[in-house]
Every structure is written in C-alpha cells, then in structure tokens.
Protein backbone atom coordinates (compact mmCIF):
# COMPACT_ATOMS: atom_id res chain seq x y z
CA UNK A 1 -153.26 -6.02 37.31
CA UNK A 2 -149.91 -4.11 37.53
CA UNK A 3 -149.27 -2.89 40.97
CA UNK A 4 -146.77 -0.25 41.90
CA UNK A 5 -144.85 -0.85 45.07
CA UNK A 6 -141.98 0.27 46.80
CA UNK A 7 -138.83 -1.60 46.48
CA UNK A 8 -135.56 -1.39 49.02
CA UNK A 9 -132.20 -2.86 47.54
CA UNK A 10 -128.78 -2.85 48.77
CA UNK A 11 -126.66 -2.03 46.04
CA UNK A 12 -123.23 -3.39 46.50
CA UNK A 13 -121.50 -0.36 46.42
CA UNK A 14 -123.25 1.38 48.87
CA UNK A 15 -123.43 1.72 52.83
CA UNK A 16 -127.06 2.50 52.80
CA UNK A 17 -130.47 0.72 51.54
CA UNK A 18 -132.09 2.61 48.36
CA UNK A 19 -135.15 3.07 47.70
CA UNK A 20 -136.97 2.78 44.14
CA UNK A 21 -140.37 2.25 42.56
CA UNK A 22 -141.10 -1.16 41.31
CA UNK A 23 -144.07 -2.33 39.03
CA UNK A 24 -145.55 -5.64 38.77
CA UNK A 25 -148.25 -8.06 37.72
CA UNK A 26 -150.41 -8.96 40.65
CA UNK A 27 -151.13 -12.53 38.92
CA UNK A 28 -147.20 -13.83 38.93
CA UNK A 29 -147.07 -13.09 42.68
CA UNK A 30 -146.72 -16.89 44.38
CA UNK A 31 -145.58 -15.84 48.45
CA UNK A 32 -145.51 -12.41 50.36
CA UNK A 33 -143.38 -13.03 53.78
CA UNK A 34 -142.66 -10.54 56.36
CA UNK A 35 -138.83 -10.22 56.26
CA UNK A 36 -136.83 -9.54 59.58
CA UNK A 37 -133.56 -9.68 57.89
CA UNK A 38 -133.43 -5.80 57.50
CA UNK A 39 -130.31 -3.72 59.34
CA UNK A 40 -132.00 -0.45 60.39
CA UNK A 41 -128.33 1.19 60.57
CA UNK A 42 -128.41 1.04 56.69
CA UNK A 43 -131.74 2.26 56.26
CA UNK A 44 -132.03 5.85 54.15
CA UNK A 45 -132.30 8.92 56.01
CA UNK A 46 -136.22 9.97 57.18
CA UNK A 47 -137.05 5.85 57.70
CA UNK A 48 -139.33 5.14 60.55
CA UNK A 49 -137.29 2.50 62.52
CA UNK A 50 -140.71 0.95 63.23
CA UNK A 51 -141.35 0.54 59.64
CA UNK A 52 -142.26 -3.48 58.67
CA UNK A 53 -140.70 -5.07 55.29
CA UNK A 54 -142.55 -7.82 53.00
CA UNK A 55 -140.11 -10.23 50.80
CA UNK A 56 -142.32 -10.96 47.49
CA UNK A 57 -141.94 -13.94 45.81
CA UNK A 58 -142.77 -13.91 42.16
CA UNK A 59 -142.94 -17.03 39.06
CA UNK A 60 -140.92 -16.40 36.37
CA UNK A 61 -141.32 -19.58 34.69
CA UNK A 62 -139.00 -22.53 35.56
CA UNK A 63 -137.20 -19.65 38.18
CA UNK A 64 -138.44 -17.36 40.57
CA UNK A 65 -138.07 -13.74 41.81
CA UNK A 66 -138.40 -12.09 44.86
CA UNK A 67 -138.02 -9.00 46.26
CA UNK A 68 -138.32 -6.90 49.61
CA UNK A 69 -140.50 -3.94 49.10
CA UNK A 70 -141.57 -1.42 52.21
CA UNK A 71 -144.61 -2.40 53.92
CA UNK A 72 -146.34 -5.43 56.17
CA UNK A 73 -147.66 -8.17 54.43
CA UNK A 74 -151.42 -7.46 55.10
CA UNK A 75 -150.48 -3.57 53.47
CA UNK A 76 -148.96 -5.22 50.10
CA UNK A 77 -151.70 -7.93 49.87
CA UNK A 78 -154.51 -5.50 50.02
CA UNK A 79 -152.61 -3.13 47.25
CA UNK A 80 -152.34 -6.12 45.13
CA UNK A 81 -155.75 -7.17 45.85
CA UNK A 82 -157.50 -4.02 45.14
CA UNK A 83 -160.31 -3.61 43.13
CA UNK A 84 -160.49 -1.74 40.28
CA UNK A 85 -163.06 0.00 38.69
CA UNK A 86 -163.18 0.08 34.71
CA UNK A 87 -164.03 3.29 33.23
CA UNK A 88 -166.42 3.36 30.00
C-alpha cells in the first residue's frame, strides 16, 4: 500500500529544515526508529518544539534507504498499517 508521509530534509544550502510530502510502499519498509538527532534551532517556522521524529528505513534491493519523516514511531506505524477498505 502506498502511504503518504511527511518528510523533513536539510538541504545543504539552507539554514533551516524543509518540509515535503513523501510517498511510499508500506511493504519495502524494513526499520522505523525514533530519531533524536534533530536541531530544533533549524526547524521551519510554526514547529511544535515538542514534536517527535521517526528515521524510516526502507530495502531497495542490495542498498537501503532511509529517511526522517515528522511523527513518533507508533504514529507512522499505524499510518502504514492501516486498513483499507476496497470499494466495488
């Protein structure tokens, strides 16, 4: 199932965090970790300081992906776990 999620990047010509909307298949997803590593000085403008980050780990074959998107872990993995209903 393809999930949409929230992704934060640090682009390397910028001061602050970004945000933008990532999609992706719920089946390649291997690891969600809570990541700590996040400076609140460079988050965007309107951020709760309170707000929790996951680090998604996805298989890409032989490689691997991963990713920090907004959210705890138990938020993402119920997003990615959700049920859904197919209409006839």
């Amino acid at each position: 199932m393809i999930v949409g999620l929230v992704e934060i990047i640090e682009p390397l010509t910028a001061e602050a965090y970004q945000l933008r909307e990532v999609f992706v298949n719920s089946s390649h997803i291997v690891c969600l970790r809570e990541e700590l590593n996040i400076n609140n000085k460079k988050l965007p403008a309107g951020m709760d300081l309170a707000q929790r980050y996951t680090r998604v780990y996805m298989n890409r074959g032989q490689v691997g992906i991963d990713f920090v998107v907004v959210g705890p872990p138990e938020m993402v993995e119920k997003k990615l776990n959700k049920k859904q209903l197919l209409r006839g």
